[in-house]
PDB file of N, CA and C in Angstrom:
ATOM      1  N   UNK A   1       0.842  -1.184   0.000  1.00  0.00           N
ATOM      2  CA  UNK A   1       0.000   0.000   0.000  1.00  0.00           C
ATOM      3  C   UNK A   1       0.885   1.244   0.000  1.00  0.00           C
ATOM      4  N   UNK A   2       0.387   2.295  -0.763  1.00  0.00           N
ATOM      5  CA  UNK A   2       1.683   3.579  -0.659  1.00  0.00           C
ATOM      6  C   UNK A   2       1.426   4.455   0.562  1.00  0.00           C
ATOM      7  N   UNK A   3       2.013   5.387   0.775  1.00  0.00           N
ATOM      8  CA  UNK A   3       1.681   6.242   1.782  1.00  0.00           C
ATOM      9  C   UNK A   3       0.513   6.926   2.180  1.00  0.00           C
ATOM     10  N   UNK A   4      -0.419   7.123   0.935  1.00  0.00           N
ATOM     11  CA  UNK A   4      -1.813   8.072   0.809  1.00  0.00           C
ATOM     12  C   UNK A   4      -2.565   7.001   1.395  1.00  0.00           C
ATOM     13  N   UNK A   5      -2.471   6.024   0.914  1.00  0.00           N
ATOM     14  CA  UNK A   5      -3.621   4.906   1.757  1.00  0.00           C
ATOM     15  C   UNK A   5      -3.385   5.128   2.935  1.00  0.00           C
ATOM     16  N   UNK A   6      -1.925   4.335   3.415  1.00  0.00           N
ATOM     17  CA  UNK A   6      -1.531   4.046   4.890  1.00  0.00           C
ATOM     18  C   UNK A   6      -2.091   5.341   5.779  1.00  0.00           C
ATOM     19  N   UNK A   7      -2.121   7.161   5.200  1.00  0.00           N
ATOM     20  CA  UNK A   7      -2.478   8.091   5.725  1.00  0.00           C
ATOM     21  C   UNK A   7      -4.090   7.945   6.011  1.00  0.00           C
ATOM     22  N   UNK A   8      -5.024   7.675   5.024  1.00  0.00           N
ATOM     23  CA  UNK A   8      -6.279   7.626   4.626  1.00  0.00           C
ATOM     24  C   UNK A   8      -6.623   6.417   5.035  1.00  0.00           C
ATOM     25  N   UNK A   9      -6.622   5.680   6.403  1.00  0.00           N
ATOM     26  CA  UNK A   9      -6.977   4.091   7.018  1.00  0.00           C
ATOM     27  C   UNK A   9      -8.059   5.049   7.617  1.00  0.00           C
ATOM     28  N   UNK A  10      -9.747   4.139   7.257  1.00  0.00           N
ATOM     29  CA  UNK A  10     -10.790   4.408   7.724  1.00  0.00           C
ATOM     30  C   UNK A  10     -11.741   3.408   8.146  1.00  0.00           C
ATOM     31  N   UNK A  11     -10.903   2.233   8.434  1.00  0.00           N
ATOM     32  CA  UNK A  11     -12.315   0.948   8.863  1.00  0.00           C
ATOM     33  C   UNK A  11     -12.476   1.537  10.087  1.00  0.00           C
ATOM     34  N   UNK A  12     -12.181   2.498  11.170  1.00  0.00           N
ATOM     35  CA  UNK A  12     -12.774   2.088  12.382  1.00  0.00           C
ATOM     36  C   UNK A  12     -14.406   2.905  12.019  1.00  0.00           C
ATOM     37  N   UNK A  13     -13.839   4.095  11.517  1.00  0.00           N
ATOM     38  CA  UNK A  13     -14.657   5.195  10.597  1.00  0.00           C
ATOM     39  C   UNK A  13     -16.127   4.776   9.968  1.00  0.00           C
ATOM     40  N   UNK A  14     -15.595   3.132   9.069  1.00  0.00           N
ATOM     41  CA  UNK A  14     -16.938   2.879   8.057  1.00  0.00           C
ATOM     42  C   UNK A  14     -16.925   1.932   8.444  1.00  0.00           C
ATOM     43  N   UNK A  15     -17.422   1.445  10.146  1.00  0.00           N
ATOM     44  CA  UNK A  15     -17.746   0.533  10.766  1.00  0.00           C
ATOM     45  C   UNK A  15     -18.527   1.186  11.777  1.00  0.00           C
ATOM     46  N   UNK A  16     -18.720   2.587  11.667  1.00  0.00           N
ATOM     47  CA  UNK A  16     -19.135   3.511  12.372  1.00  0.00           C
ATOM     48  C   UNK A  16     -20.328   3.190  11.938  1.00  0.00           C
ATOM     49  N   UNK A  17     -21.805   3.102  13.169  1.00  0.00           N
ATOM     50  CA  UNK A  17     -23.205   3.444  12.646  1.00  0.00           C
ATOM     51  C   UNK A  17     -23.239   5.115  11.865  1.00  0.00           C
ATOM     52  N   UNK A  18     -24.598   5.308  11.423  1.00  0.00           N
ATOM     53  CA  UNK A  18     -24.604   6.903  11.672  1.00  0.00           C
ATOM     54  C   UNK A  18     -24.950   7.343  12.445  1.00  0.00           C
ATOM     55  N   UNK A  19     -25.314   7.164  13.676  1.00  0.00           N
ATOM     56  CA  UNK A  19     -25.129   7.695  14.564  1.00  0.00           C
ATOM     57  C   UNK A  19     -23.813   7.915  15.467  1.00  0.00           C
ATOM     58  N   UNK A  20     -22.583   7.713  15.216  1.00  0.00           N
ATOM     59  CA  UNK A  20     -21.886   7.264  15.527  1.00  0.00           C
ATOM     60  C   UNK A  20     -20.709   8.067  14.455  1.00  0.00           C
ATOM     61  N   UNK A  21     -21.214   8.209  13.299  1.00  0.00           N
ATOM     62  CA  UNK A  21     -20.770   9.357  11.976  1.00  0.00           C
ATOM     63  C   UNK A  21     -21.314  10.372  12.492  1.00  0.00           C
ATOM     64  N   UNK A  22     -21.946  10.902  12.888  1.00  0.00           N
ATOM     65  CA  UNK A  22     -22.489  12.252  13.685  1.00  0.00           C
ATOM     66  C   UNK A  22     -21.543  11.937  14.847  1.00  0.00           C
ATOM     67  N   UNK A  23     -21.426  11.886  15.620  1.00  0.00           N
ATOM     68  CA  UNK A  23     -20.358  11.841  16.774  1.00  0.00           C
ATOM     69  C   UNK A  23     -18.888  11.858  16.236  1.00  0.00           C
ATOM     70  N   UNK A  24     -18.136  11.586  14.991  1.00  0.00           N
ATOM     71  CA  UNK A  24     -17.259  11.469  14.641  1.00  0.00           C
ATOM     72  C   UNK A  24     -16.897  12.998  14.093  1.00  0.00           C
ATOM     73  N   UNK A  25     -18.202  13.469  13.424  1.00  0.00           N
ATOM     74  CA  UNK A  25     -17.954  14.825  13.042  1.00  0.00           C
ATOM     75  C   UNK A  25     -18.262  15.945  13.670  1.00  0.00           C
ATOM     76  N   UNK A  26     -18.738  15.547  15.026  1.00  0.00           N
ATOM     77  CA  UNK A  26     -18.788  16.416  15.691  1.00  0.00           C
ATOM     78  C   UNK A  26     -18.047  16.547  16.802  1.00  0.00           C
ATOM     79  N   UNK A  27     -16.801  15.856  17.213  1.00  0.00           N
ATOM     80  CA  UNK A  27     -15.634  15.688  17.794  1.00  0.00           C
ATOM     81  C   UNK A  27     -14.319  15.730  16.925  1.00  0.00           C
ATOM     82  N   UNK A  28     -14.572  15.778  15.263  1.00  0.00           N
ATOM     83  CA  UNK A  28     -13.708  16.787  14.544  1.00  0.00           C
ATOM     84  C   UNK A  28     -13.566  17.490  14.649  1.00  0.00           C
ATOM     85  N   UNK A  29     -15.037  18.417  13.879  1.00  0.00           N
ATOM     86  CA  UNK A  29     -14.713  19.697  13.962  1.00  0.00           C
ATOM     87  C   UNK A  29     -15.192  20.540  14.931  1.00  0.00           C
ATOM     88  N   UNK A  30     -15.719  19.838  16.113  1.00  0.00           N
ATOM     89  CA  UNK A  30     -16.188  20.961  16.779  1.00  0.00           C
ATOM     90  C   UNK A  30     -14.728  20.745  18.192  1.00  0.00           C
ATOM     91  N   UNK A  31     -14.259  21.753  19.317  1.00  0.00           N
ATOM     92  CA  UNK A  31     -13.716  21.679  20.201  1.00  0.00           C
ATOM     93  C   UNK A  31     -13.874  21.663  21.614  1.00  0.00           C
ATOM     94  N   UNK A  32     -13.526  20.400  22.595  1.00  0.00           N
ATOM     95  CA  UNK A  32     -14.638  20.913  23.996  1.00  0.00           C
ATOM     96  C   UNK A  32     -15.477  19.728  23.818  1.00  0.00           C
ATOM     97  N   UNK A  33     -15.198  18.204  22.951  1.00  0.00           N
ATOM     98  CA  UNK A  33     -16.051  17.671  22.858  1.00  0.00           C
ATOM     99  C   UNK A  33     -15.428  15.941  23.726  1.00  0.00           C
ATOM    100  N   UNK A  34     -16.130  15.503  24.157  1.00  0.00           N
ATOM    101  CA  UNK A  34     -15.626  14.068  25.409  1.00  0.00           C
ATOM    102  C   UNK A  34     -15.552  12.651  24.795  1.00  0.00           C
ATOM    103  N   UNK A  35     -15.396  12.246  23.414  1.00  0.00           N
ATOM    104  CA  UNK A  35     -15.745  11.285  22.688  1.00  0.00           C
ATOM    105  C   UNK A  35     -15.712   9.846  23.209  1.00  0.00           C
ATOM    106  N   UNK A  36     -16.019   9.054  23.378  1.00  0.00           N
ATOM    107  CA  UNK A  36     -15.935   7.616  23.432  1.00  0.00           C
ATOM    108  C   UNK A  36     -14.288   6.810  22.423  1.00  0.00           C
ATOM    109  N   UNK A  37     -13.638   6.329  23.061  1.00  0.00           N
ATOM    110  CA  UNK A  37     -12.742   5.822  22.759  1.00  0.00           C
ATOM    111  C   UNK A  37     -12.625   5.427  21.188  1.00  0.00           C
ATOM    112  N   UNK A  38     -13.706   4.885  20.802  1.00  0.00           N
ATOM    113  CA  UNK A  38     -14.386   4.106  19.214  1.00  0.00           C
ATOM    114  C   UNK A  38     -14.495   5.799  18.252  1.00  0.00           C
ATOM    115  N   UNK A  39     -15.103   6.884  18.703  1.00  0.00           N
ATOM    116  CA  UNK A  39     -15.157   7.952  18.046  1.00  0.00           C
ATOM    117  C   UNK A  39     -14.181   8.418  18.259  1.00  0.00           C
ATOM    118  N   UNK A  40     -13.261   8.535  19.056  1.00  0.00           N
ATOM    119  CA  UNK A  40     -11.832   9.544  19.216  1.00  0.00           C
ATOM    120  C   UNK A  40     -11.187   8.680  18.467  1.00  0.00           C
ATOM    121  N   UNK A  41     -10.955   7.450  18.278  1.00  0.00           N
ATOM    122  CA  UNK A  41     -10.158   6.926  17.117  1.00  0.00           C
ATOM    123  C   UNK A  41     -10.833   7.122  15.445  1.00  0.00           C
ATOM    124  N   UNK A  42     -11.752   6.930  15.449  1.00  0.00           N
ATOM    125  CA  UNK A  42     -12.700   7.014  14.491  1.00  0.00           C
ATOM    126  C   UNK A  42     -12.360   8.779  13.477  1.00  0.00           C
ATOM    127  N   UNK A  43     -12.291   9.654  14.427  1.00  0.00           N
ATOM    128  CA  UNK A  43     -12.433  11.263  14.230  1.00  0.00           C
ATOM    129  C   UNK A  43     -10.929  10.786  13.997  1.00  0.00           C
ATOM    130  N   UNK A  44      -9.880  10.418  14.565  1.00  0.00           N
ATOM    131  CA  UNK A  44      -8.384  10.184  13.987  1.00  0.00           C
ATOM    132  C   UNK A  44      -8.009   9.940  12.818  1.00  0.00           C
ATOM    133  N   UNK A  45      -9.236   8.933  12.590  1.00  0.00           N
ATOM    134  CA  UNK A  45      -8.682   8.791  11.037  1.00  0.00           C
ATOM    135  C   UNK A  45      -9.437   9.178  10.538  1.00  0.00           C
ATOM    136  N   UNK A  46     -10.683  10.649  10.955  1.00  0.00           N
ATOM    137  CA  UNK A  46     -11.202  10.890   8.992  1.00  0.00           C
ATOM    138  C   UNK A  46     -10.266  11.971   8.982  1.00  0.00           C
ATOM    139  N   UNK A  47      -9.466  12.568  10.100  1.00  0.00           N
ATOM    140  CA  UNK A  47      -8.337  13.945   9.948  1.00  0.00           C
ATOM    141  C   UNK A  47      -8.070  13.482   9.001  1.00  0.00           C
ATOM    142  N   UNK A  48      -7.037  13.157   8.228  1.00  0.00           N
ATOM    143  CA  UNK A  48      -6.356  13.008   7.076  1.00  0.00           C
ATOM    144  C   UNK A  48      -7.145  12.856   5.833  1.00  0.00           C
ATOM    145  N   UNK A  49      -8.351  12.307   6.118  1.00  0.00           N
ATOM    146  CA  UNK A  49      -9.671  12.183   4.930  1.00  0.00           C
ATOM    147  C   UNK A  49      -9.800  13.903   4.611  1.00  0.00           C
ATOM    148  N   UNK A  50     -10.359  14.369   5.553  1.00  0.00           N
ATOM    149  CA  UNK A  50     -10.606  15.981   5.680  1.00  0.00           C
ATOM    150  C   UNK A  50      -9.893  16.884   5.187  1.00  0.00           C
ATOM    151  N   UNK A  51      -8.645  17.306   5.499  1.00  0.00           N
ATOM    152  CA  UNK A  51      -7.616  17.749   5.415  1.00  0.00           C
ATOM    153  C   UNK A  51      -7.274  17.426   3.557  1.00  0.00           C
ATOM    154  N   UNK A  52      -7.000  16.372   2.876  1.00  0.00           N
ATOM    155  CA  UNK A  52      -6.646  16.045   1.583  1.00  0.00           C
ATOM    156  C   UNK A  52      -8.309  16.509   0.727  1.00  0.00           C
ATOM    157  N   UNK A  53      -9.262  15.807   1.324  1.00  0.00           N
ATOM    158  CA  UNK A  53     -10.553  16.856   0.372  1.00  0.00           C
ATOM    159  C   UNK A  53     -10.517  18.219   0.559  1.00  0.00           C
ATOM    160  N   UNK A  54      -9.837  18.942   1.224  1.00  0.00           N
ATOM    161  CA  UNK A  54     -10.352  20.331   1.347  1.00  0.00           C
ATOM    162  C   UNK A  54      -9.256  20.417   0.811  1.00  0.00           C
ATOM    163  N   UNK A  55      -8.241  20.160   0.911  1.00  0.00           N
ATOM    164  CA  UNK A  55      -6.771  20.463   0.162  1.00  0.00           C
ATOM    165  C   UNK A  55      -7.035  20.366  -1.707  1.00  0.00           C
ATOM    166  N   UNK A  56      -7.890  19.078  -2.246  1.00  0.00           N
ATOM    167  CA  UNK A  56      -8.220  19.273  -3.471  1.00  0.00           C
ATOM    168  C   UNK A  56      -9.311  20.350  -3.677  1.00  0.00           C
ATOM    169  N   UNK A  57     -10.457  20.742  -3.472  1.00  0.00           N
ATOM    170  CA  UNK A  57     -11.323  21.856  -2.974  1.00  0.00           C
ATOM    171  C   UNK A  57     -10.519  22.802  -3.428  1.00  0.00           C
ATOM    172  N   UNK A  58      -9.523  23.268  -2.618  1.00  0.00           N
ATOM    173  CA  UNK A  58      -9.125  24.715  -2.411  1.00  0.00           C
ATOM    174  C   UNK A  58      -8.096  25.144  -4.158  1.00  0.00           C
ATOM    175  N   UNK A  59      -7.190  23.453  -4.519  1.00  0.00           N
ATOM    176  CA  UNK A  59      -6.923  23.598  -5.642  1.00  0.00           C
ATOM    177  C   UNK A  59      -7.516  23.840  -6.763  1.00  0.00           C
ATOM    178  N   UNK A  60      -8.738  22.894  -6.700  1.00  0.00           N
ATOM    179  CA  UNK A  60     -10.002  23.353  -7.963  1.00  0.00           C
ATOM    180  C   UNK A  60     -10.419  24.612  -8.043  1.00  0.00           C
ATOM    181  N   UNK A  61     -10.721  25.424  -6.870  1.00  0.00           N
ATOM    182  CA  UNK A  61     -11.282  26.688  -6.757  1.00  0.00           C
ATOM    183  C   UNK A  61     -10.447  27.801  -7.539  1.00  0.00           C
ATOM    184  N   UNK A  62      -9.042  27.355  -6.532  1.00  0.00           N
ATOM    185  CA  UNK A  62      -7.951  28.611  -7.771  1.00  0.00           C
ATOM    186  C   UNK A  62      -7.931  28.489  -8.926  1.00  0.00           C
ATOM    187  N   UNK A  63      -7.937  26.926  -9.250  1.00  0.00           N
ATOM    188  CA  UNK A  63      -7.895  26.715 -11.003  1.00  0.00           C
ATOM    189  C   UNK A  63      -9.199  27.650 -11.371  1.00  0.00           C
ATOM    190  N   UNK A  64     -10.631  27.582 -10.975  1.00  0.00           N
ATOM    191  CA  UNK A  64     -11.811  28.445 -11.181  1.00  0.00           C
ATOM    192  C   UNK A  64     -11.206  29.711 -11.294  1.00  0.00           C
ATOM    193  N   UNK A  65     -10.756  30.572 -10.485  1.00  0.00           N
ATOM    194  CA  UNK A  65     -10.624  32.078  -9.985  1.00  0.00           C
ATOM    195  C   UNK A  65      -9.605  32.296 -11.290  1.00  0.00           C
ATOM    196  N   UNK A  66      -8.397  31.454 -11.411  1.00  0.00           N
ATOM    197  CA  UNK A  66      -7.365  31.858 -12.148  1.00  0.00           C
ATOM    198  C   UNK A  66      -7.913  32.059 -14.156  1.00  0.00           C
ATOM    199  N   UNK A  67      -8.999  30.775 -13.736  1.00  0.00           N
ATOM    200  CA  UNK A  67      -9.383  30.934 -15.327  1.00  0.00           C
ATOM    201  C   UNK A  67     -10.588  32.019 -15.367  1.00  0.00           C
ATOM    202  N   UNK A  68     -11.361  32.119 -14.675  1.00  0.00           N
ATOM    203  CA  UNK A  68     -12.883  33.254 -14.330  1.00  0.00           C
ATOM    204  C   UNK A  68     -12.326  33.929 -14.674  1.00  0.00           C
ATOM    205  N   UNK A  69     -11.428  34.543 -13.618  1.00  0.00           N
ATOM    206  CA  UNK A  69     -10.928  36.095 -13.109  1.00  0.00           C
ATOM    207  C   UNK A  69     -11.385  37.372 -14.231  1.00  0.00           C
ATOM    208  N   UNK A  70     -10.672  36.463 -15.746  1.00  0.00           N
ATOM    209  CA  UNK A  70     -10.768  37.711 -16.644  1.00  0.00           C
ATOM    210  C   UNK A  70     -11.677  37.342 -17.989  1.00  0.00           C
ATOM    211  N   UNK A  71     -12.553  36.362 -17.376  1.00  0.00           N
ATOM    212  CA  UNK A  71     -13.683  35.853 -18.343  1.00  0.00           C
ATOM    213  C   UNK A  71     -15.029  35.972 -17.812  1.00  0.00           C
ATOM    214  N   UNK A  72     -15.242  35.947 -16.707  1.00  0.00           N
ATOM    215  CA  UNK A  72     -16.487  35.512 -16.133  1.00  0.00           C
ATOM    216  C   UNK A  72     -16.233  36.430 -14.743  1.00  0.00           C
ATOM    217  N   UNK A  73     -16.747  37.749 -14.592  1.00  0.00           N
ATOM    218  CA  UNK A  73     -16.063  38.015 -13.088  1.00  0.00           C
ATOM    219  C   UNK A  73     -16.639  37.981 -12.106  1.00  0.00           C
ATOM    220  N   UNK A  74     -18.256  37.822 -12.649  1.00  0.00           N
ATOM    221  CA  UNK A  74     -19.083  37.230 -11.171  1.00  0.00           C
ATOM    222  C   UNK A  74     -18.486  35.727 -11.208  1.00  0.00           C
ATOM    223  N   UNK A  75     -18.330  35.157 -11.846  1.00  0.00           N
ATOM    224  CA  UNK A  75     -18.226  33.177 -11.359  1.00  0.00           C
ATOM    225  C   UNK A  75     -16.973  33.207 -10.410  1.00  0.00           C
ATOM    226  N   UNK A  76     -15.922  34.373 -11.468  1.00  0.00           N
ATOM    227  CA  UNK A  76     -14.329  34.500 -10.378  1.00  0.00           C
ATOM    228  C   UNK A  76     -14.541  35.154  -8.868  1.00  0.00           C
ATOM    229  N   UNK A  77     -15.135  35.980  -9.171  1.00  0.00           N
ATOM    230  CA  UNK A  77     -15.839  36.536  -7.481  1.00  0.00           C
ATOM    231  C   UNK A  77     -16.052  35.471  -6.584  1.00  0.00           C
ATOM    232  N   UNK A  78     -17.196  35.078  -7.029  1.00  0.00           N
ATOM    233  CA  UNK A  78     -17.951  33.721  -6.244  1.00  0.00           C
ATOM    234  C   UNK A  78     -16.891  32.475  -5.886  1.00  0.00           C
ATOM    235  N   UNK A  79     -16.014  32.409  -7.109  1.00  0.00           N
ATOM    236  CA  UNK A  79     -14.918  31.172  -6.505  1.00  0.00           C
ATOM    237  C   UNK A  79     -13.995  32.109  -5.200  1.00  0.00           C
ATOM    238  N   UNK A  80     -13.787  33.272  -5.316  1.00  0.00           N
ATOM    239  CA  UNK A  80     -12.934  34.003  -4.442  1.00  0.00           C
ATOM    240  C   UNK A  80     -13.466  33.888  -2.641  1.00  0.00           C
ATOM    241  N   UNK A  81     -14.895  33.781  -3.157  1.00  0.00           N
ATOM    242  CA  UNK A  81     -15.469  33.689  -2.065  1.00  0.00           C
ATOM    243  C   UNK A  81     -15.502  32.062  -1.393  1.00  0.00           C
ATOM    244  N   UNK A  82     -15.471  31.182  -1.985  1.00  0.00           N
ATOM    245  CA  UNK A  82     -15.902  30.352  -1.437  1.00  0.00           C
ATOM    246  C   UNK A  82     -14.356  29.600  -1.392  1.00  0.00           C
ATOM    247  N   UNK A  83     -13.298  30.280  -2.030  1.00  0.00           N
ATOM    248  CA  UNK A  83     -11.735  29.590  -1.392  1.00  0.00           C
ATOM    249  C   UNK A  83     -11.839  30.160  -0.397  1.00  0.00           C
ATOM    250  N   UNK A  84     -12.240  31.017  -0.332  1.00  0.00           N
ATOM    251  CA  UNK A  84     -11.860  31.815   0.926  1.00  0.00           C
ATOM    252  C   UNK A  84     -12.564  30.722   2.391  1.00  0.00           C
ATOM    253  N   UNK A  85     -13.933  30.781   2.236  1.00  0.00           N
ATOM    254  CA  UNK A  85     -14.348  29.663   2.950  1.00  0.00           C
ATOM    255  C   UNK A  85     -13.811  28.532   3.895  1.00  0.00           C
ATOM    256  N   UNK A  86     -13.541  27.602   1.804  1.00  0.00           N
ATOM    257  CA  UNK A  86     -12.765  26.312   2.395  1.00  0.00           C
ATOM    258  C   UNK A  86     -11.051  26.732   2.906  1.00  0.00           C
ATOM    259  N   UNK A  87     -10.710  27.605   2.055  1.00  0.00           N
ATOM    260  CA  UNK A  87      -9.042  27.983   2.944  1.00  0.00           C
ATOM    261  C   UNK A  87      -9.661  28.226   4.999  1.00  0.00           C
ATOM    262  N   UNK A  88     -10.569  28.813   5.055  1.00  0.00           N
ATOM    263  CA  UNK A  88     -10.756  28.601   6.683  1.00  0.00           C
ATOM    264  C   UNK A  88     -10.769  26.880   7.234  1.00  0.00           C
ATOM    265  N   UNK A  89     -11.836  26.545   6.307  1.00  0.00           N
ATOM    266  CA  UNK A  89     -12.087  25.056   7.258  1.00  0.00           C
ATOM    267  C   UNK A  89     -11.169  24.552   6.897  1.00  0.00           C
ATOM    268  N   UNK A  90     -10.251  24.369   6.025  1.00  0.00           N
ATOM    269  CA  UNK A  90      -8.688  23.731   5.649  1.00  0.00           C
ATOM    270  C   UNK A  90      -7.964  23.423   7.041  1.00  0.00           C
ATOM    271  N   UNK A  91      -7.933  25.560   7.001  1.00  0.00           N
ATOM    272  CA  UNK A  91      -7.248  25.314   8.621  1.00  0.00           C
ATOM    273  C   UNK A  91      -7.926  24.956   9.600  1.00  0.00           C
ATOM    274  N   UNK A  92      -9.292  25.313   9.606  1.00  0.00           N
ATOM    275  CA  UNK A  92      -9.642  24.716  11.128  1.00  0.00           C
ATOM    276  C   UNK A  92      -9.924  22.881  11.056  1.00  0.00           C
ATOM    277  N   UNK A  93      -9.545  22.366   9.950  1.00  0.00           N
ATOM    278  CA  UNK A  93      -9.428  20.757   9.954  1.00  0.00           C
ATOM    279  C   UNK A  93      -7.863  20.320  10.211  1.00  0.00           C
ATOM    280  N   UNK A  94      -6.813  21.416   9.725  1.00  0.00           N
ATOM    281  CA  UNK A  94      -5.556  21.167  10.799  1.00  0.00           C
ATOM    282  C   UNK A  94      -5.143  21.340  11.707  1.00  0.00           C
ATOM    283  N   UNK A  95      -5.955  22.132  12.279  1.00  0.00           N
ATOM    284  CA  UNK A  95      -5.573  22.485  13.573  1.00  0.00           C
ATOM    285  C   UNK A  95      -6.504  21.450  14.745  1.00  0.00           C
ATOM    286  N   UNK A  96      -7.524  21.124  14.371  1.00  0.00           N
ATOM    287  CA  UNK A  96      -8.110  19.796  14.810  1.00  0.00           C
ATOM    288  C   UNK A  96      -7.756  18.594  14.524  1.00  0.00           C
ATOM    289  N   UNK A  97      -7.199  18.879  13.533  1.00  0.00           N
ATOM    290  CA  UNK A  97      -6.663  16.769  13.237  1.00  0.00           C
ATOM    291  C   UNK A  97      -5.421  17.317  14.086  1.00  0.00           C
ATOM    292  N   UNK A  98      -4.511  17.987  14.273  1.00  0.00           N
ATOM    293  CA  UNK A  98      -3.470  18.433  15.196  1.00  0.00           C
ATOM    294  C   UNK A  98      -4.022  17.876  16.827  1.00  0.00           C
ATOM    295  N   UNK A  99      -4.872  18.576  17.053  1.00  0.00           N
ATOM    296  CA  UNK A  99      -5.238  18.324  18.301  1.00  0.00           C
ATOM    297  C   UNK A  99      -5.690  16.906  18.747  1.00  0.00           C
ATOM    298  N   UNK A 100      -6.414  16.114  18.050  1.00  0.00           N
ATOM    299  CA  UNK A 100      -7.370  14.794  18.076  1.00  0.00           C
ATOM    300  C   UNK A 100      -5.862  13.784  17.966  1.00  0.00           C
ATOM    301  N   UNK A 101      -4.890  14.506  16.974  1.00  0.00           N
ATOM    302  CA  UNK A 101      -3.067  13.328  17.053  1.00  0.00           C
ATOM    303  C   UNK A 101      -3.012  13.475  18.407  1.00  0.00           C
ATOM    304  N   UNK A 102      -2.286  14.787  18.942  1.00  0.00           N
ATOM    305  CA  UNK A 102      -2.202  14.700  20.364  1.00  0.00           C
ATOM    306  C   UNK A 102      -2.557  14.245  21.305  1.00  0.00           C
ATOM    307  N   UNK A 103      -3.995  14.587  21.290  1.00  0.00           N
ATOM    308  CA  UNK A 103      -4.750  13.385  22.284  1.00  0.00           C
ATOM    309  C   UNK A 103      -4.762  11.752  22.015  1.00  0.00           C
ATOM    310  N   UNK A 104      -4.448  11.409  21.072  1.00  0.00           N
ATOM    311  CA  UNK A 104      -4.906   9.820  20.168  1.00  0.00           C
ATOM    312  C   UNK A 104      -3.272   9.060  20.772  1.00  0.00           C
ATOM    313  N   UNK A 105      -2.479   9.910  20.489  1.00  0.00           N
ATOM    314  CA  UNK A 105      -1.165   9.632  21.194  1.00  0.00           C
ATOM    315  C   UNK A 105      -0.427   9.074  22.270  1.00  0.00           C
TER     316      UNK A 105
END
């Protein structure tokens, strides 16, 4: 297996009920939260899930803005706006998968 897998390991994750996927994402991204052993590992490994989708996200968007910009300038606006967005939850999904390592540790 190469490294992106070995990063991206999610059986504890999609062994998760959904109820249980609601508890996973809400001990991601929210802070201040007491998880059950099964969800604090669980929220461990979608960090790296999170983090690489918003990381492609934020690339598609510039490709948008860079080609809009001087063709389309409401669509380039609107992508400006919404990198802007995911560039926040980017970081606030590293700075939580940061925190959830620490504790998992």
């Amino acid at each position: 297996m190469g490294p992106i897998v070995d990063l991206v390991k999610l059986d504890v994750y999609r062994s998760c009920t959904r109820q249980e996927k609601r508890e996973v994402l809400e001990t991601f991204w929210r802070s201040g939260v007491t998880p059950s052993a099964r969800i604090h590992e669980a929220a461990f490994q979608y960090g790296p899930a999170a983090v690489i989708c918003l990381f492609a996200v934020a690339l598609e968007l510039a490709l948008v803005i860079f080609v809009s910009i001087q063709r389309a300038v409401v669509v380039g606006w609107l992508a400006v706006v919404f990198e802007v967005i995911v560039l926040v939850s980017l970081w606030w999904s590293l700075i939580r998968w940061r925190t959830i390592r620490s504790e998992f540790n």
